[in-house]
PDB file of N, CA and C in Angstrom:
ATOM      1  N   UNK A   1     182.536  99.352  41.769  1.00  0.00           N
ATOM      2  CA  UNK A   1     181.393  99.959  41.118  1.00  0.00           C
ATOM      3  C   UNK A   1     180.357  98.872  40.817  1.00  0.00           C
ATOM      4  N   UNK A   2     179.015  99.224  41.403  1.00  0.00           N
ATOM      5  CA  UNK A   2     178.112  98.226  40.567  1.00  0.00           C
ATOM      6  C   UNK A   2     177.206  98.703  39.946  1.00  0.00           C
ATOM      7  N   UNK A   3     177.045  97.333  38.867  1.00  0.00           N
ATOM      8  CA  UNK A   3     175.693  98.359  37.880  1.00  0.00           C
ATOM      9  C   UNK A   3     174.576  97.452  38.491  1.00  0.00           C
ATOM     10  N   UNK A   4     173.563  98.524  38.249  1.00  0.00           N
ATOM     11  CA  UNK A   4     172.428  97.620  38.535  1.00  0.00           C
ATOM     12  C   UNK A   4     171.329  97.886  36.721  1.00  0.00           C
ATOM     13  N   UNK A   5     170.772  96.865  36.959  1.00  0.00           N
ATOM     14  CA  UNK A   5     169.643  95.776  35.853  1.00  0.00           C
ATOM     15  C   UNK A   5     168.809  96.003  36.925  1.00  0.00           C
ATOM     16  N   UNK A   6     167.429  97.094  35.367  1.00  0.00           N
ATOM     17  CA  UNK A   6     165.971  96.452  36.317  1.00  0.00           C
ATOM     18  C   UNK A   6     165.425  95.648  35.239  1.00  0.00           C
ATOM     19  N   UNK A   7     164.765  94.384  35.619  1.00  0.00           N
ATOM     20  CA  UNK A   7     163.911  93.800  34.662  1.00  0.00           C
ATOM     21  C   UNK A   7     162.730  93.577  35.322  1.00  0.00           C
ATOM     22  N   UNK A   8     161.760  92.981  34.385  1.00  0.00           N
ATOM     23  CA  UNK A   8     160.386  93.116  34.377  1.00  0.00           C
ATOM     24  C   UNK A   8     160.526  91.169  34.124  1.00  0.00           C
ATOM     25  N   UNK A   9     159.758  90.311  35.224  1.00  0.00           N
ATOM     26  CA  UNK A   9     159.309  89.344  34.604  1.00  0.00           C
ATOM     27  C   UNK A   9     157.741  88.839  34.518  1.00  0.00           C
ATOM     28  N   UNK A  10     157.672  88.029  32.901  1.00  0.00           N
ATOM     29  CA  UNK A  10     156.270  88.431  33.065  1.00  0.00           C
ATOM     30  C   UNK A  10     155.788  86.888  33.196  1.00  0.00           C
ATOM     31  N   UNK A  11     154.418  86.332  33.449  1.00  0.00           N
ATOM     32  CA  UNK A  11     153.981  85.230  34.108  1.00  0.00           C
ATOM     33  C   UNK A  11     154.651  83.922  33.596  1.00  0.00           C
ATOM     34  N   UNK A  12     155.228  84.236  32.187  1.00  0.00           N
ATOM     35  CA  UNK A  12     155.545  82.939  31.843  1.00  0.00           C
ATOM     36  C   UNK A  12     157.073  82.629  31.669  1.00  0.00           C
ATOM     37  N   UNK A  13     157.969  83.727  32.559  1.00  0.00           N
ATOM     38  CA  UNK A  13     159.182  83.764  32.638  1.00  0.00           C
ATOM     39  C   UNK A  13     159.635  83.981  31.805  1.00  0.00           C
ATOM     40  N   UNK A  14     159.325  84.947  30.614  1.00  0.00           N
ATOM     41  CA  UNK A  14     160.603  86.150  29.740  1.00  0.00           C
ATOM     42  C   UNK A  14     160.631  87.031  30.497  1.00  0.00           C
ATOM     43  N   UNK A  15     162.083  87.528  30.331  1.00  0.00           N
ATOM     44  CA  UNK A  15     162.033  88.693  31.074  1.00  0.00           C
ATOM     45  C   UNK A  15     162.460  90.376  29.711  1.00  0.00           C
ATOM     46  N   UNK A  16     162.219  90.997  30.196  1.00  0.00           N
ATOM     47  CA  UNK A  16     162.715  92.681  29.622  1.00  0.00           C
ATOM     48  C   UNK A  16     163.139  93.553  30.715  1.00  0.00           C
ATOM     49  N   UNK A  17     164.297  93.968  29.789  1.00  0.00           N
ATOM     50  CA  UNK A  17     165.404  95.115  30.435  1.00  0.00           C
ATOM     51  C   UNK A  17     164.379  96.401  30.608  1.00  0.00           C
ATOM     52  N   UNK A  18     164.232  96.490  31.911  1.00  0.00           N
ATOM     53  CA  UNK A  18     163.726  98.579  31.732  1.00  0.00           C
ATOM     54  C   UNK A  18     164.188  99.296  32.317  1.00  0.00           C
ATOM     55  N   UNK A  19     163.818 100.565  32.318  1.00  0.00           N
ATOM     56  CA  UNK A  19     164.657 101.958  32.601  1.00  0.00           C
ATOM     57  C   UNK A  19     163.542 102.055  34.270  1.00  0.00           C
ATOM     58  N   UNK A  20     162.533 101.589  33.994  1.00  0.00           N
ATOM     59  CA  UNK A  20     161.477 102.154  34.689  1.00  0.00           C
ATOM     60  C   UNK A  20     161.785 100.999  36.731  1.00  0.00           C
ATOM     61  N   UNK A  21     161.728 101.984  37.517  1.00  0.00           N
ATOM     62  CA  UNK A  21     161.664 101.083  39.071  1.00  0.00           C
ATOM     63  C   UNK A  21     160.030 101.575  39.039  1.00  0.00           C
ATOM     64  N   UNK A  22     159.313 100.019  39.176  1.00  0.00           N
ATOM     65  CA  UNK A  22     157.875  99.974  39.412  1.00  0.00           C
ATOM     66  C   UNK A  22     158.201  99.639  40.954  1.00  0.00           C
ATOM     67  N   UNK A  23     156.599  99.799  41.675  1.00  0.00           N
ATOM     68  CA  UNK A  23     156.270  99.398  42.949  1.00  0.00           C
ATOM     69  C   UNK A  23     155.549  98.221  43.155  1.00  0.00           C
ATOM     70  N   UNK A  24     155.227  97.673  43.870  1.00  0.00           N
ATOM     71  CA  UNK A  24     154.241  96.747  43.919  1.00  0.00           C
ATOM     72  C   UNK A  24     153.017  97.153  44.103  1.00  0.00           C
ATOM     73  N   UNK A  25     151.775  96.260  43.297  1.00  0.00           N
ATOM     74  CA  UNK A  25     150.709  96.803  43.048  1.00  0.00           C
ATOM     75  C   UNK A  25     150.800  97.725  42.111  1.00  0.00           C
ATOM     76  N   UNK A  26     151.595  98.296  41.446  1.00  0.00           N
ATOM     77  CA  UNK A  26     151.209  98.959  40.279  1.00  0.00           C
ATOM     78  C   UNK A  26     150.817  98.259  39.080  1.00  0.00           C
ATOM     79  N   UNK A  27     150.171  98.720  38.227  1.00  0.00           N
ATOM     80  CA  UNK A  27     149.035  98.374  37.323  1.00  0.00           C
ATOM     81  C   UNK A  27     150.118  98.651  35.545  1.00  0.00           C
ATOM     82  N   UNK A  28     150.323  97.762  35.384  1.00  0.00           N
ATOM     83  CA  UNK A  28     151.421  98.422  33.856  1.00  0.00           C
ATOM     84  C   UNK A  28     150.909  97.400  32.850  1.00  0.00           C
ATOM     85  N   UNK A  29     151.141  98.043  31.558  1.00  0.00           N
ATOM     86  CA  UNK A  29     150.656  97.866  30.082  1.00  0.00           C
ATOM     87  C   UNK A  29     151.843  96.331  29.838  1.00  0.00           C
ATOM     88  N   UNK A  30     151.616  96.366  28.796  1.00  0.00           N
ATOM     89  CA  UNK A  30     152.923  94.912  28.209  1.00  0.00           C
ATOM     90  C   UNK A  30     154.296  95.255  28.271  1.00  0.00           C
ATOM     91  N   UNK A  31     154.235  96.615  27.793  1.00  0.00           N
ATOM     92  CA  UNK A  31     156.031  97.157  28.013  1.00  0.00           C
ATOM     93  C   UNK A  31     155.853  97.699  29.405  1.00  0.00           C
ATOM     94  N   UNK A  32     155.363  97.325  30.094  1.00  0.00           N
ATOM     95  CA  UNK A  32     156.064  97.947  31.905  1.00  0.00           C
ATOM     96  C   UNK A  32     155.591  99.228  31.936  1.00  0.00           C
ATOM     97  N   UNK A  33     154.750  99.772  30.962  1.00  0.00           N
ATOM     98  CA  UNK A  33     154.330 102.030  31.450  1.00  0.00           C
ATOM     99  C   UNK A  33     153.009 101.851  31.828  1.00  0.00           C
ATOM    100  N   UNK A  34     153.019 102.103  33.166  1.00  0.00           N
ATOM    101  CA  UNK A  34     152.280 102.533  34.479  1.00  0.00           C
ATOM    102  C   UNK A  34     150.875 103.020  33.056  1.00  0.00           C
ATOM    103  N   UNK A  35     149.536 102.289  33.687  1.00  0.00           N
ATOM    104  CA  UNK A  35     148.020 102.671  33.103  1.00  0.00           C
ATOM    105  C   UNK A  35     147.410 103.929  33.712  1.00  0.00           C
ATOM    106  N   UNK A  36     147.180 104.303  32.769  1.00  0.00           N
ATOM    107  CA  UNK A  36     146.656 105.518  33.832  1.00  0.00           C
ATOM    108  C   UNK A  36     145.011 104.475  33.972  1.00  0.00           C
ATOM    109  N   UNK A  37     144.547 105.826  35.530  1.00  0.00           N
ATOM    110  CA  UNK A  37     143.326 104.892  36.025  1.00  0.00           C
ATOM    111  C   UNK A  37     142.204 106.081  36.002  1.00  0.00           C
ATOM    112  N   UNK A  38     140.984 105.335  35.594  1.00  0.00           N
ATOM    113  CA  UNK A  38     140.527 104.440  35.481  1.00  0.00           C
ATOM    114  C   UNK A  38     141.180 104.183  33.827  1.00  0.00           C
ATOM    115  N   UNK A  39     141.574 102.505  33.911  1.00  0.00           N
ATOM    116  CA  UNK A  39     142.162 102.159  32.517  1.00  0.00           C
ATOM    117  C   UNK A  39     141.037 102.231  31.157  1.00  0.00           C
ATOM    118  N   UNK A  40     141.460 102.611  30.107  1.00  0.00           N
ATOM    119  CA  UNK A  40     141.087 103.242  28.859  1.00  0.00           C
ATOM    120  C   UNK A  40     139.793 101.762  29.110  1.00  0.00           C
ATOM    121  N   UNK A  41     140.008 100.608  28.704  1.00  0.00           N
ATOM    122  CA  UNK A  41     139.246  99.683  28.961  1.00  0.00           C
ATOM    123  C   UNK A  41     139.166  98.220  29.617  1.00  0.00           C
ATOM    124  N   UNK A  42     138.655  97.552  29.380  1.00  0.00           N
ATOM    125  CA  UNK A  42     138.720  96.690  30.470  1.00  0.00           C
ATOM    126  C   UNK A  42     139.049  95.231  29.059  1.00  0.00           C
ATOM    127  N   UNK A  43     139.322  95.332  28.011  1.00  0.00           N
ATOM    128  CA  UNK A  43     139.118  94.644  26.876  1.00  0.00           C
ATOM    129  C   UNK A  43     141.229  94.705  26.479  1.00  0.00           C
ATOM    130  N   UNK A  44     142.019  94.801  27.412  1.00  0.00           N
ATOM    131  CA  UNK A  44     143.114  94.973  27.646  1.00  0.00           C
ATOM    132  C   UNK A  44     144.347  93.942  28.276  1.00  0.00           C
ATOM    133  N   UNK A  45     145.149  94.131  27.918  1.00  0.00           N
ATOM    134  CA  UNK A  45     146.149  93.286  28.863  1.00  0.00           C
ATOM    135  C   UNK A  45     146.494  94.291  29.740  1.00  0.00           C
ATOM    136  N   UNK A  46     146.856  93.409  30.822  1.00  0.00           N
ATOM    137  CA  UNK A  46     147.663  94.233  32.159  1.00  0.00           C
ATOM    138  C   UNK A  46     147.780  93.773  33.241  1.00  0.00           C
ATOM    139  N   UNK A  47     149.239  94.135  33.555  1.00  0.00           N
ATOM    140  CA  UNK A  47     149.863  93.224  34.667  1.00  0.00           C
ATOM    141  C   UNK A  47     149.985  93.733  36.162  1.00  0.00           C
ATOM    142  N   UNK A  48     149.989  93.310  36.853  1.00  0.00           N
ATOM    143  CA  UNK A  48     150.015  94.128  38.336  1.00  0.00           C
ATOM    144  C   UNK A  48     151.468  93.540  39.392  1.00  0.00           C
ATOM    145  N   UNK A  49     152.293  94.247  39.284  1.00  0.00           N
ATOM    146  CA  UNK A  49     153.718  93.909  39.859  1.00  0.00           C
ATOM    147  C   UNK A  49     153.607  93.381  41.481  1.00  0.00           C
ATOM    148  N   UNK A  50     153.447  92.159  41.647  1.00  0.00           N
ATOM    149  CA  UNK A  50     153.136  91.859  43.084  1.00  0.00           C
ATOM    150  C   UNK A  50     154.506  91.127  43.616  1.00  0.00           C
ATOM    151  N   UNK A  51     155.416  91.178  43.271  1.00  0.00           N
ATOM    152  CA  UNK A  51     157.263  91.047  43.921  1.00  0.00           C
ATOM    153  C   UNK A  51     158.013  91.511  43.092  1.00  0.00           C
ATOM    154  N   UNK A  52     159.142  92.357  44.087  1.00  0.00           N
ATOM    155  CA  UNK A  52     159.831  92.455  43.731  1.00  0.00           C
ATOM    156  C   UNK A  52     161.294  91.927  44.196  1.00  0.00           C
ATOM    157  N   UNK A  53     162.261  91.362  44.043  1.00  0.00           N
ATOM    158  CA  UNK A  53     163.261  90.844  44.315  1.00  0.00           C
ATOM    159  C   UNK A  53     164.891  91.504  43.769  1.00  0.00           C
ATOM    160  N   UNK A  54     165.762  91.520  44.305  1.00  0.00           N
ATOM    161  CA  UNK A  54     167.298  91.995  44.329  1.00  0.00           C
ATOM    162  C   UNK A  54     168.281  91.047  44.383  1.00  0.00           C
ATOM    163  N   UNK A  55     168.763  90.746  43.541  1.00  0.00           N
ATOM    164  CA  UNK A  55     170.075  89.735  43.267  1.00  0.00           C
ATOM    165  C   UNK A  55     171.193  90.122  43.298  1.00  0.00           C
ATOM    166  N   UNK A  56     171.852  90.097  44.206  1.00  0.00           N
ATOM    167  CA  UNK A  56     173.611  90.842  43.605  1.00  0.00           C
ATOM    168  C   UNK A  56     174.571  89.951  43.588  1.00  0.00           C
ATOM    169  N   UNK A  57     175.015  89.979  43.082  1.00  0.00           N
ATOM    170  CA  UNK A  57     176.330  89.326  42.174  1.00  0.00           C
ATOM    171  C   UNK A  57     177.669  90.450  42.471  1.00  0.00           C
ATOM    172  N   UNK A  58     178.552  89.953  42.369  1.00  0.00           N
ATOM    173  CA  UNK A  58     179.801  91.041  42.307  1.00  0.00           C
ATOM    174  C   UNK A  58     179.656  91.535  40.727  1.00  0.00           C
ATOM    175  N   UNK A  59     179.748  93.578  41.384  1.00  0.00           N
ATOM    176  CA  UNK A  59     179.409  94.346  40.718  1.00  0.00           C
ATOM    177  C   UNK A  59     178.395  94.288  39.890  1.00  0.00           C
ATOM    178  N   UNK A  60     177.134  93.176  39.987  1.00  0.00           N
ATOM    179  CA  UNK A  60     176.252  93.643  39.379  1.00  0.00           C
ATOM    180  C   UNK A  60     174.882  93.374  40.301  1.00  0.00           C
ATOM    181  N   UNK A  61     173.630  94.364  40.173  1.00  0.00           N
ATOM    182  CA  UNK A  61     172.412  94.228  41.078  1.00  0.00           C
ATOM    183  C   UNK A  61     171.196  93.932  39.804  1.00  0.00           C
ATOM    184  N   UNK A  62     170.655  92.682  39.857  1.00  0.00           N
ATOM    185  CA  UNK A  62     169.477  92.760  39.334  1.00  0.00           C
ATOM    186  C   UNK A  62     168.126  92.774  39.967  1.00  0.00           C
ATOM    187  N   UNK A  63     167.739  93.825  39.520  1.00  0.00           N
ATOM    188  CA  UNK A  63     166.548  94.606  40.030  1.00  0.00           C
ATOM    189  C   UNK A  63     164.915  93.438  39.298  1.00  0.00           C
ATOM    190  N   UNK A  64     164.706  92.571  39.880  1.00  0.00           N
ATOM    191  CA  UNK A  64     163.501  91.604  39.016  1.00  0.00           C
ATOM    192  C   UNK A  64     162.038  91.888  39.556  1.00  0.00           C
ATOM    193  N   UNK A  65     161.695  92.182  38.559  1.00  0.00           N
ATOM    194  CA  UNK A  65     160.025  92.923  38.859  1.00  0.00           C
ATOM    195  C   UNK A  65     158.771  92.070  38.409  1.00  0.00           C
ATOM    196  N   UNK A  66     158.335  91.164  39.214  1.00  0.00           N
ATOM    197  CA  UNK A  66     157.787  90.019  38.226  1.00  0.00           C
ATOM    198  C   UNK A  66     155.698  90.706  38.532  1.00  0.00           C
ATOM    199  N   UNK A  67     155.247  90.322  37.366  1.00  0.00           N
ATOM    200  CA  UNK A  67     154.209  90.669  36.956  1.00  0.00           C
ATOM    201  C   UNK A  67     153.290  89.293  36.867  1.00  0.00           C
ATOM    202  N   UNK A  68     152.098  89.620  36.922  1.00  0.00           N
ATOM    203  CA  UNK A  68     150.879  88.853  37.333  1.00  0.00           C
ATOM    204  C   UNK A  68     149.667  89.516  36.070  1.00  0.00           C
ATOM    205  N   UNK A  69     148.982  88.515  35.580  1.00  0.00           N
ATOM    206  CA  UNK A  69     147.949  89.003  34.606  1.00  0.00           C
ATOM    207  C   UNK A  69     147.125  89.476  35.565  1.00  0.00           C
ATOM    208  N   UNK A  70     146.334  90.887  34.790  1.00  0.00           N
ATOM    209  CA  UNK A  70     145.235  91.087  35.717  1.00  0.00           C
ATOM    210  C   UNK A  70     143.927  90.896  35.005  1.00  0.00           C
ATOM    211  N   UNK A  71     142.784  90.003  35.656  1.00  0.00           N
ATOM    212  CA  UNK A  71     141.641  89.802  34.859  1.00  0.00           C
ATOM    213  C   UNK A  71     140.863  90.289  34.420  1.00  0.00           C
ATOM    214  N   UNK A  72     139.874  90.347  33.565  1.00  0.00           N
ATOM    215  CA  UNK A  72     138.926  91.617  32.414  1.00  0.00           C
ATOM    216  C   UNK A  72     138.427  91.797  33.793  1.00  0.00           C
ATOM    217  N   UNK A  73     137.707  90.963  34.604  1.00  0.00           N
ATOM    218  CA  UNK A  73     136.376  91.407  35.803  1.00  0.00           C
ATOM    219  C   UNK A  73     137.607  92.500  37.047  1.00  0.00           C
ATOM    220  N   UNK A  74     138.554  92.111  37.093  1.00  0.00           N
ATOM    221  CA  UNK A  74     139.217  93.224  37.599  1.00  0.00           C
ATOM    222  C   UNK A  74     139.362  94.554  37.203  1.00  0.00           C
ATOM    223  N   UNK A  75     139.718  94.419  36.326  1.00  0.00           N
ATOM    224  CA  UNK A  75     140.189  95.941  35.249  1.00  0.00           C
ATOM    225  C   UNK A  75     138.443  96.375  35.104  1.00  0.00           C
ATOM    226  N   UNK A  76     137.420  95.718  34.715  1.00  0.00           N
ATOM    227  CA  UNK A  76     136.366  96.682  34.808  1.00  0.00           C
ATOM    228  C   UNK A  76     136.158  97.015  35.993  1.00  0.00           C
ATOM    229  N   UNK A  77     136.489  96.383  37.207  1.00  0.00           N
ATOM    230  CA  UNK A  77     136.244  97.137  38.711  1.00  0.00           C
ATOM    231  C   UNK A  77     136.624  98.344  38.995  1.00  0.00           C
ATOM    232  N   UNK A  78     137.543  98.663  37.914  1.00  0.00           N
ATOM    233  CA  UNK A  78     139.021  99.597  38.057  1.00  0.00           C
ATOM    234  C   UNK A  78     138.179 100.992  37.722  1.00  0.00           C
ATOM    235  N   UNK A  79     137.342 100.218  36.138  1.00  0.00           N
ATOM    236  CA  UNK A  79     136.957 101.635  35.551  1.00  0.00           C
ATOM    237  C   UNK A  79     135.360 102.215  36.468  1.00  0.00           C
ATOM    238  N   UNK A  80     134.815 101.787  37.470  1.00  0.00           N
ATOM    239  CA  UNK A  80     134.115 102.407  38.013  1.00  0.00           C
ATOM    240  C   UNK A  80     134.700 102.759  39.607  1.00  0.00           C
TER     241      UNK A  80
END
């Protein structure tokens, strides 16, 4: 039996346990939940998942979702 671990790592290497499988290129808040678009504002944090990677170990899979800041001049591109 294996379990699998998804985590989220974020630019400066902490990581958090989530429930959530992101894609790449998706657009997520500080806890990893998907922004809706166009984002509320551009005066925000937010990360954009550009790798993802799979580690397995006996009986266990870690699922590592590493995240990238995305910049204010980006995120206002977003909202028009």
């Amino acid at each position: 039996m294996t379990t699998e671990t998804r985590w989220i790592v974020y630019p400066d290497g902490d990581r958090q346990e989530t429930q959530k499988l992101l894609r790449v290129d998706d657009i997520v808040d500080m806890n990893g939940f998907a922004l809706a678009m166009p984002p509320p504002s551009e005066r925000m944090i937010a990360y954009r998942v550009f790798k993802i990677r799979r580690v397995e170990e006996r009986g266990e899979l870690d699922v590592l979702q590493y995240l990238e800041l995305v910049p204010a001049a980006e995120l206002r591109e977003l909202r028009f």
